[in-house]
N, C-alpha and C. Protein backbone atom coordinates (compact mmCIF):
# COMPACT_ATOMS: atom_id res chain seq x y z
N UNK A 1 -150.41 77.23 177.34
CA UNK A 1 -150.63 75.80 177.24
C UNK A 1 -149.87 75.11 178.37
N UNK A 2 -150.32 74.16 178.81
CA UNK A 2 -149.82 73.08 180.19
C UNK A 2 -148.64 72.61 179.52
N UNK A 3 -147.89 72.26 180.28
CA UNK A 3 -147.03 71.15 179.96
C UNK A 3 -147.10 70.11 179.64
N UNK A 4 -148.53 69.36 180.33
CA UNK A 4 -148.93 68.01 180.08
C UNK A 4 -149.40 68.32 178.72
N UNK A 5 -150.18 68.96 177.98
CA UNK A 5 -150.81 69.43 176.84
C UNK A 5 -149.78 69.48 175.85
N UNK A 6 -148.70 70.25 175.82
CA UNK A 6 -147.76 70.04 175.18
C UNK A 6 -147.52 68.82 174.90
N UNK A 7 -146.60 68.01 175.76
CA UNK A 7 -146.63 66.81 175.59
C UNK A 7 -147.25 65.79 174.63
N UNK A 8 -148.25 66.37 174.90
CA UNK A 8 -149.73 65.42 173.84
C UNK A 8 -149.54 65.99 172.66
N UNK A 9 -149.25 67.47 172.36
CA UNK A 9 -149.02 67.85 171.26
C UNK A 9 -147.91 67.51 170.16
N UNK A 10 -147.09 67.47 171.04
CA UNK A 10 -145.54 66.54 170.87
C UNK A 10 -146.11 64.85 170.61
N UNK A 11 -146.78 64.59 170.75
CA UNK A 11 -146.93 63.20 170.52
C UNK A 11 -146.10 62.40 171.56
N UNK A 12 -145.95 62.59 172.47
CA UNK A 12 -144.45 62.31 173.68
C UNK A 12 -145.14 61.77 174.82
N UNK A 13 -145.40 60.49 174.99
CA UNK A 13 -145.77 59.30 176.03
C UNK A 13 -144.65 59.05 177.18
N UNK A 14 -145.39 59.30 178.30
CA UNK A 14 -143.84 59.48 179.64
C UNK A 14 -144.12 57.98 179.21
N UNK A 15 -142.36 57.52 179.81
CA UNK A 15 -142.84 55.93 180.18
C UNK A 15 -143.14 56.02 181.74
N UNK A 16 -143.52 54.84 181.48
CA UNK A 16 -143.38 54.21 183.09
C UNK A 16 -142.11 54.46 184.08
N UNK A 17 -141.82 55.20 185.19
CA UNK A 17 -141.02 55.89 186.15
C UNK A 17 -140.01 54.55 186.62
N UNK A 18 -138.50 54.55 186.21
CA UNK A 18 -137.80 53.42 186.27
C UNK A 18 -137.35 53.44 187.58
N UNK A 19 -137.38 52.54 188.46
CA UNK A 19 -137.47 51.59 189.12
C UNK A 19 -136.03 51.88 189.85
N UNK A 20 -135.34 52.40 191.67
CA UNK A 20 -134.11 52.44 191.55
C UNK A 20 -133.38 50.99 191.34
N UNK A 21 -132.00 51.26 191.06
CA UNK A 21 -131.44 49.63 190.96
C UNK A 21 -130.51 49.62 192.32
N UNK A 22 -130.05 50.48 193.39
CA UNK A 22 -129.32 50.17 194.15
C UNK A 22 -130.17 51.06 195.30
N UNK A 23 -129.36 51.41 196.26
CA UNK A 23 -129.62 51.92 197.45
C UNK A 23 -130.25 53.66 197.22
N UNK A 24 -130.53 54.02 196.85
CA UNK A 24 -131.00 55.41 196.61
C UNK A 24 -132.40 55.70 196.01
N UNK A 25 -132.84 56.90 196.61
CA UNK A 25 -134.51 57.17 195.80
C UNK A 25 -134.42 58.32 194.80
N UNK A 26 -135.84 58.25 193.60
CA UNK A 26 -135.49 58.66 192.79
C UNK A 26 -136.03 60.47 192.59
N UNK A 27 -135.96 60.59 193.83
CA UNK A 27 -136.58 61.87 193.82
C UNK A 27 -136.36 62.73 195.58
N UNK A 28 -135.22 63.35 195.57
CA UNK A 28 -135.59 64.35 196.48
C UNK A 28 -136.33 65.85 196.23
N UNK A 29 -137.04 65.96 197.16
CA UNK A 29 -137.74 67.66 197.45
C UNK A 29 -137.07 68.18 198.56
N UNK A 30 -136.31 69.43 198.24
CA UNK A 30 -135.94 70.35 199.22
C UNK A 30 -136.09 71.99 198.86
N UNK A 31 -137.65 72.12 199.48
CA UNK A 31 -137.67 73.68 199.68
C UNK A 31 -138.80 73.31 197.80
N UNK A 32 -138.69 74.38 197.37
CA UNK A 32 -139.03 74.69 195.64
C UNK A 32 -138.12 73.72 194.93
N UNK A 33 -137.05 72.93 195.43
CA UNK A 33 -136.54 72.55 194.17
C UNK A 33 -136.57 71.38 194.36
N UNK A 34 -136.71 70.00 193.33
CA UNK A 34 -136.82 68.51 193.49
C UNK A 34 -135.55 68.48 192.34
N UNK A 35 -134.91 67.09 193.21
CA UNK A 35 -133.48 66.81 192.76
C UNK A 35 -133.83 65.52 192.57
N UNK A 36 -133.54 65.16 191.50
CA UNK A 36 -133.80 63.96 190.71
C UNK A 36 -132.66 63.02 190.41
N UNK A 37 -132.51 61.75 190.60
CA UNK A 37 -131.02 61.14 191.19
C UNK A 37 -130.68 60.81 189.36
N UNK A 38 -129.55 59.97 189.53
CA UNK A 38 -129.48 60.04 187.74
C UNK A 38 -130.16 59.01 187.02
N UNK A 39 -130.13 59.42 185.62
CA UNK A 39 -131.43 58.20 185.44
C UNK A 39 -131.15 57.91 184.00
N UNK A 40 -130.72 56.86 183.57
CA UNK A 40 -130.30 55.85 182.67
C UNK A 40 -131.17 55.82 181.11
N UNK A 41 -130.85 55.55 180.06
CA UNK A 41 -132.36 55.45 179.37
C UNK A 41 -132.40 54.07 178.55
N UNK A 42 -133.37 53.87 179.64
CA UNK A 42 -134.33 52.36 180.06
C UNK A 42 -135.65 52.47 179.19
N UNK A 43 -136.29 51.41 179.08
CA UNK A 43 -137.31 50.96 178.75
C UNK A 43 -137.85 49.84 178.67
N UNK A 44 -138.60 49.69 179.31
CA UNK A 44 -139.94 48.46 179.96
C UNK A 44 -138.36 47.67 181.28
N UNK A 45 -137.81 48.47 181.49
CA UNK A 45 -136.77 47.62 182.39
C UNK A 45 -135.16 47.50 181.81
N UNK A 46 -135.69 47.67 180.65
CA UNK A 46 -134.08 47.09 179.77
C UNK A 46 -133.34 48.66 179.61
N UNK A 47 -131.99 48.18 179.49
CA UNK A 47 -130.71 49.31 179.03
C UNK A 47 -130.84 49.29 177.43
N UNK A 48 -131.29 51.00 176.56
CA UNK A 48 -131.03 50.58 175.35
C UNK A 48 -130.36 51.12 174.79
N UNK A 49 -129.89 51.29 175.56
CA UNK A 49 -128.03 52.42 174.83
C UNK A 49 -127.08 51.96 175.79
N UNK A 50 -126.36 51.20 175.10
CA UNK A 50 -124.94 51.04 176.03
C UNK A 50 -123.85 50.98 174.97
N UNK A 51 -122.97 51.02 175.49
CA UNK A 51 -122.06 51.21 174.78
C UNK A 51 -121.06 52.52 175.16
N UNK A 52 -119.83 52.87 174.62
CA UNK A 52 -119.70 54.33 174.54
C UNK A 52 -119.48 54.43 173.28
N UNK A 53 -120.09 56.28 173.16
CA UNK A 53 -119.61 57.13 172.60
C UNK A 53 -118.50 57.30 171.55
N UNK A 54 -118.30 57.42 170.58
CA UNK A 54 -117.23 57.13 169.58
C UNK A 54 -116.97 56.05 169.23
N UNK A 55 -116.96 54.97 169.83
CA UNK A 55 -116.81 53.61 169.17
C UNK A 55 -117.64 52.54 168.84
N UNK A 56 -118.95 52.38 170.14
CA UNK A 56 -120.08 51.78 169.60
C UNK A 56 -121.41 52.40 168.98
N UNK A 57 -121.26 54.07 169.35
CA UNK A 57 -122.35 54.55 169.10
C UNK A 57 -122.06 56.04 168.76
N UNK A 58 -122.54 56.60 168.11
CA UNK A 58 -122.90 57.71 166.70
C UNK A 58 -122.94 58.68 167.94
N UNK A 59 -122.38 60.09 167.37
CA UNK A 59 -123.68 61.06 168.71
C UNK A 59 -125.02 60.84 168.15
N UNK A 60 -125.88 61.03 166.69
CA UNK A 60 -127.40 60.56 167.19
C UNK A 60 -127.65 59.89 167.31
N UNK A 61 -127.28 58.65 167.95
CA UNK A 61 -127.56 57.39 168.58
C UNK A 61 -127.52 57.89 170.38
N UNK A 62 -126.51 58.66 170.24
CA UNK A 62 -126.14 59.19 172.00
C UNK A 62 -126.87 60.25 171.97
N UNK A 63 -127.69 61.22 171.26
CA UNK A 63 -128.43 61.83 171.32
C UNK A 63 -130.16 61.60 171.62
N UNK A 64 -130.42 60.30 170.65
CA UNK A 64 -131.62 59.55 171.21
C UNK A 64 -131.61 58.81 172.50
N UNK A 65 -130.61 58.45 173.07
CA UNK A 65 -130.11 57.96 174.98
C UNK A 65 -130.06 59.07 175.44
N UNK A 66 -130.03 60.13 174.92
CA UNK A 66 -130.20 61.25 176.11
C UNK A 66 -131.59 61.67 176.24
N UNK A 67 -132.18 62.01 175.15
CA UNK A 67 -133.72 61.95 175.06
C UNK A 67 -134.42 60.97 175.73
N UNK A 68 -134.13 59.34 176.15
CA UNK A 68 -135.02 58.96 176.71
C UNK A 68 -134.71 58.72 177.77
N UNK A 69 -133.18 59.01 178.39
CA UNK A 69 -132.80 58.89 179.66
C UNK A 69 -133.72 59.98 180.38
N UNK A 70 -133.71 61.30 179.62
CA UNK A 70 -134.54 62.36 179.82
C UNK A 70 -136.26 62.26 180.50
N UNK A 71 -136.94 61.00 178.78
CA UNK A 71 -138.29 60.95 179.39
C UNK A 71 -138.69 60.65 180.60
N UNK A 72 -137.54 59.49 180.96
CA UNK A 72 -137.55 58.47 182.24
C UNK A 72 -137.53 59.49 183.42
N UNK A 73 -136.50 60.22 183.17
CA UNK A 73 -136.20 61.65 184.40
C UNK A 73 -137.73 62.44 184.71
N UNK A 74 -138.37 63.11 183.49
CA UNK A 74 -139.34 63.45 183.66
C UNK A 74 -140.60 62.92 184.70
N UNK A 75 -140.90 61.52 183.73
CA UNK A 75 -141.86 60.63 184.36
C UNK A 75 -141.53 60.59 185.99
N UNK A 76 -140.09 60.68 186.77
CA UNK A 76 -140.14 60.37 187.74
C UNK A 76 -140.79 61.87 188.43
N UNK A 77 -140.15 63.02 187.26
CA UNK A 77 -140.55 64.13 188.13
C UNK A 77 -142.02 63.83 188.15
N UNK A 78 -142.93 63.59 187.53
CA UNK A 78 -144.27 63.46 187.15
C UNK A 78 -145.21 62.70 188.59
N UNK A 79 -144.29 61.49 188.21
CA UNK A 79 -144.66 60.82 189.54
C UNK A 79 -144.32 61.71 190.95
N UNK A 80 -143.65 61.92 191.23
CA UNK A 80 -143.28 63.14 192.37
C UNK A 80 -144.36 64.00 192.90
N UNK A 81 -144.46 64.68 191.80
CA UNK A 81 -145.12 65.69 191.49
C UNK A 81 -146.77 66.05 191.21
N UNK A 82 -147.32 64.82 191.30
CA UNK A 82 -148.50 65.06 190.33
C UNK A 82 -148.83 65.07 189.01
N UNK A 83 -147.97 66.24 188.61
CA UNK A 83 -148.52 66.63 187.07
C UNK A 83 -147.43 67.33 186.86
N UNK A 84 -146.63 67.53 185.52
CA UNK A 84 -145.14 68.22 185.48
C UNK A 84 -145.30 69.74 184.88
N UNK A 85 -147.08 70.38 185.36
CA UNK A 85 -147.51 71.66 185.17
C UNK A 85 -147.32 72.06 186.44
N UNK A 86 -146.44 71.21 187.65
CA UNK A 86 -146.19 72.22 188.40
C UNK A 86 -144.65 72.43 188.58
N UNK A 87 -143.99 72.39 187.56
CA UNK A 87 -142.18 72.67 187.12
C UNK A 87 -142.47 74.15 187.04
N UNK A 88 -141.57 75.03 187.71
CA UNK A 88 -141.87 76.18 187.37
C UNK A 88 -140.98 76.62 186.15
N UNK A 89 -139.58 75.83 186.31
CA UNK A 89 -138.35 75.85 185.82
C UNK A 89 -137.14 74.77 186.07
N UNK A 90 -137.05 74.65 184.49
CA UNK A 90 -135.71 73.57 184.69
C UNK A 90 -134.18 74.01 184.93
N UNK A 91 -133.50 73.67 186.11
CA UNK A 91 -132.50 74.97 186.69
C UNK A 91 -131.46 74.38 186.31
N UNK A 92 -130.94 72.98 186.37
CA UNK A 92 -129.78 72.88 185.93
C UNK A 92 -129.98 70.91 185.58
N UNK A 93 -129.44 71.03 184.06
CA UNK A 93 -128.74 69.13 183.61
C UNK A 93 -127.96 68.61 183.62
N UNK A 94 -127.59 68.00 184.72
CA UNK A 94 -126.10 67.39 184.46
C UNK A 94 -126.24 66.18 183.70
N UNK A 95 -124.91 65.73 182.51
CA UNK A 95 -125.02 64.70 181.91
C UNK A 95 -123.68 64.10 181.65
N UNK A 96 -123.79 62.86 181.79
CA UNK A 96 -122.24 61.80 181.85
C UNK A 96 -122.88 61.46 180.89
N UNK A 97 -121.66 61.37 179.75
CA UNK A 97 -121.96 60.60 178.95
C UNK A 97 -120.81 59.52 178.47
N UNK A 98 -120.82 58.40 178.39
CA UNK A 98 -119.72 57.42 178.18
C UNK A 98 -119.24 57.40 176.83
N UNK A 99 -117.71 58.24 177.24
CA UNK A 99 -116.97 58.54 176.28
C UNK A 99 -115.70 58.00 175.37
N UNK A 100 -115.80 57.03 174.31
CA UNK A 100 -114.65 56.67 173.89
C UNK A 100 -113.33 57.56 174.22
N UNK A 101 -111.77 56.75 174.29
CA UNK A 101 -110.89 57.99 174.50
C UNK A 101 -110.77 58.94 172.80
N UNK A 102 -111.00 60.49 173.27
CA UNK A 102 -110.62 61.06 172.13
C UNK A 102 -111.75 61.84 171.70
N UNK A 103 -113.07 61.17 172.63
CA UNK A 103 -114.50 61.61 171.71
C UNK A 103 -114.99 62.97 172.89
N UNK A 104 -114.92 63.98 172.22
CA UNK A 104 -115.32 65.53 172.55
C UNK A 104 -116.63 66.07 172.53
N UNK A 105 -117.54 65.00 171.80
CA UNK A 105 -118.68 65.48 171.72
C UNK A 105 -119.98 65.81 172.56
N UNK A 106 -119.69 65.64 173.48
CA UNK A 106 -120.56 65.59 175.08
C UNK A 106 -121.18 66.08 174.81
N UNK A 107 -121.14 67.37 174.76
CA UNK A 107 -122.11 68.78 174.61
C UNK A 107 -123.42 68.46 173.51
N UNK A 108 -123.09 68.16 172.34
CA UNK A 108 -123.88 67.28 171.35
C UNK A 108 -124.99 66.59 171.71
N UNK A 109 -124.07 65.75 172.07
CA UNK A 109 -125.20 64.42 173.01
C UNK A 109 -126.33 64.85 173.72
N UNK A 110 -125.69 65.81 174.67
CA UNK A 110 -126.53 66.50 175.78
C UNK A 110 -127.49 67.68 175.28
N UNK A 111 -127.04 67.14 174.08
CA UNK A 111 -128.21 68.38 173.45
C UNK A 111 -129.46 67.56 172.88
N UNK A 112 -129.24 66.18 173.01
CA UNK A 112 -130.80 65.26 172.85
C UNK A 112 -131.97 66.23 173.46
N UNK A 113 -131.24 66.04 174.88
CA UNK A 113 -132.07 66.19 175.96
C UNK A 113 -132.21 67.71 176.24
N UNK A 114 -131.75 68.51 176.20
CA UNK A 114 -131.82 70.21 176.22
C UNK A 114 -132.73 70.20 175.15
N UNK A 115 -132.56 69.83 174.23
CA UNK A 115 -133.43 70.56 173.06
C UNK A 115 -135.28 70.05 173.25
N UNK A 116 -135.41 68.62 173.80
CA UNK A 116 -136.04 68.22 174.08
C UNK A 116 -137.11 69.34 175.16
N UNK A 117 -135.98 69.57 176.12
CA UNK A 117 -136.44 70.20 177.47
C UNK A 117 -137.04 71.74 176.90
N UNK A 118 -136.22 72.62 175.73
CA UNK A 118 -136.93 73.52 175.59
C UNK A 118 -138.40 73.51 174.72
N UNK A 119 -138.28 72.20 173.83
CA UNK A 119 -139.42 72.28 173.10
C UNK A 119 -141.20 71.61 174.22
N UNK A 120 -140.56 71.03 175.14
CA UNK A 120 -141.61 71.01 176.10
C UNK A 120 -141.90 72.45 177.07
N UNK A 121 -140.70 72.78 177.46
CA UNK A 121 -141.07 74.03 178.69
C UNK A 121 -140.80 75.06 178.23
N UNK A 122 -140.83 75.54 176.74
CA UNK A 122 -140.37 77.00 176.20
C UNK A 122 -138.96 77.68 177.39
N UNK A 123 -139.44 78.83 177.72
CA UNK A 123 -138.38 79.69 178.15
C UNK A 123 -137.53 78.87 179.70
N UNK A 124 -139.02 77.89 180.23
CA UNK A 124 -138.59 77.36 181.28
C UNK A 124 -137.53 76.31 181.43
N UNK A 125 -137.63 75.85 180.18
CA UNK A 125 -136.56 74.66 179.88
C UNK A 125 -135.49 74.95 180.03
N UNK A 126 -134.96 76.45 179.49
CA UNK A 126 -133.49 76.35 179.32
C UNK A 126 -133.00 76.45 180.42
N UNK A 127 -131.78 75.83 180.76
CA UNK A 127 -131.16 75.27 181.58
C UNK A 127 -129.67 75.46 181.62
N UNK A 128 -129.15 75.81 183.26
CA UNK A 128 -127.90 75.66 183.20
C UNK A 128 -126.92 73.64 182.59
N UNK A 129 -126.30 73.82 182.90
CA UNK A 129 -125.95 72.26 182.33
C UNK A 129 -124.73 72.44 182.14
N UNK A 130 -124.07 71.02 182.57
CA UNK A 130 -122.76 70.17 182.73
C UNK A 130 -122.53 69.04 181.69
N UNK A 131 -121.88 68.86 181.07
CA UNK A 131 -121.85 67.75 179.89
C UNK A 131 -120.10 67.29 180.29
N UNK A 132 -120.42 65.68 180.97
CA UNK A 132 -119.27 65.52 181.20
C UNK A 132 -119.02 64.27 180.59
N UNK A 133 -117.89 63.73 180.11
CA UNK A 133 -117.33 62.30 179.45
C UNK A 133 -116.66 61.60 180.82
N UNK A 134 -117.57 60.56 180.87
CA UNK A 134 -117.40 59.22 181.64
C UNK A 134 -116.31 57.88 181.11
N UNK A 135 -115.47 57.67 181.75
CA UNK A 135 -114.72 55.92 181.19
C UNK A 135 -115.61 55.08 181.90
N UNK A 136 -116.71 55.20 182.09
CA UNK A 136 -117.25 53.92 182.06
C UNK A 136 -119.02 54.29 183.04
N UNK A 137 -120.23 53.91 182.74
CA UNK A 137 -121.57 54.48 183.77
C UNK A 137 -122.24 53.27 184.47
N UNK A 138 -122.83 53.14 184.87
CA UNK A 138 -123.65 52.35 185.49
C UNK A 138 -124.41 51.09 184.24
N UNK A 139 -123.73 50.18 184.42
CA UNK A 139 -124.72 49.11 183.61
C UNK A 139 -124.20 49.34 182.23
N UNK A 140 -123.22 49.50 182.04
CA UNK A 140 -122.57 49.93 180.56
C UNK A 140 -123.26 51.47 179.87
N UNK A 141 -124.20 51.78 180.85
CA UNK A 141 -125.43 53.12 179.74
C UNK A 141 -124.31 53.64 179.31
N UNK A 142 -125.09 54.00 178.28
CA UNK A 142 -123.97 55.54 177.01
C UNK A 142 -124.55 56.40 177.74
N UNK A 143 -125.73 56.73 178.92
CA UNK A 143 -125.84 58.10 179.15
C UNK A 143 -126.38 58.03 180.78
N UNK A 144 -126.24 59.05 181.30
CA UNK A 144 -126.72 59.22 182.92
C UNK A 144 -126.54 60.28 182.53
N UNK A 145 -128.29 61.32 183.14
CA UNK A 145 -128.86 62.57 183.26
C UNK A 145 -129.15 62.83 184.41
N UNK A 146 -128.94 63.54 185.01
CA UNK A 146 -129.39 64.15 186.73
C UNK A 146 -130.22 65.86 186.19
N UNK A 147 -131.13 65.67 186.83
CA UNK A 147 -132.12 67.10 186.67
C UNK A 147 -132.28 67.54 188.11
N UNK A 148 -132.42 69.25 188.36
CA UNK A 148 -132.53 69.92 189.15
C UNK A 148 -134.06 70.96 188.88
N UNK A 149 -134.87 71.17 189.49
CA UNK A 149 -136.23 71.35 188.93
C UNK A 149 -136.48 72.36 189.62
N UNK A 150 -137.13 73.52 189.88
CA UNK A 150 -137.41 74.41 190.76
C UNK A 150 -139.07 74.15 189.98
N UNK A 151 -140.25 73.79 191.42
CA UNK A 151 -141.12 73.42 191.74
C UNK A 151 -142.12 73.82 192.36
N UNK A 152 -143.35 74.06 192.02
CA UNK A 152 -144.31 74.18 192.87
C UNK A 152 -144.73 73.71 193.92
């Protein structure tokens, strides 16, 4: 089964590919692999997780901001790419996640989005990955995801 097919099976609508906010683009290609800059989880424009971690927000609250920081990541690969049936493999996730002091749960969080990634790309999904706690991200987000893609 495609990836895009999946997707549909999943019931899982990319959004619309968010928009950069400063000086940088949202997609390099070098060689097989496209490096994807970090990417916030937005929708229709807006921030809908802010806050950090332990004090304003739950991990499954920081688990659903990683999931759609995720979709947003995708969609850009999508846009890039054509169609995200030509991912051969997802190689590595890095994820900041904005961490109250004290709160350990990174790994958690970052498992929105891993778990996400294997139930779309089976064996291809799994992924090396970094789960790091931030004092503070871009625009208050509870989450910033950076993806590394090895590509057709």
């Amino acid at each position: 089964m495609s990836y895009e097919a999946k997707l549909k099976e999943l019931q899982i609508e990319l959004p619309q590919p968010p928009k950069p906010v400063a000086t940088y683009i949202p997609a390099v290609r070098a060689g097989d692999l496209l490096f994807l800059s970090g990417v916030l989880p937005m929708q229709n424009g807006q921030l809908v997780f802010s806050g950090k971690l332990g004090r304003e927000l739950t991990v499954e609250q920081g688990m659903e901001a990683a999931k759609l920081a995720l979709l947003n990541a995708l969609a850009i690969a999508k846009q890039e790419l054509g169609s995200l049936d030509r991912v051969v493999r997802i190689v590595k996730v890095v994820g900041h996640v904005a961490s109250a002091e004290g709160f350990t749960d990174q790994p958690q969080v970052l498992n929105g989005a891993s778990d996400l990634l294997v139930a779309v790309f089976g064996e291809a999904g799994r992924h090396a990955r970094v789960a790091i706690g931030a004092a503070e991200l871009p625009r208050r987000a509870a989450v910033e995801i950076e993806l590394i893609l090895s590509v057709t």
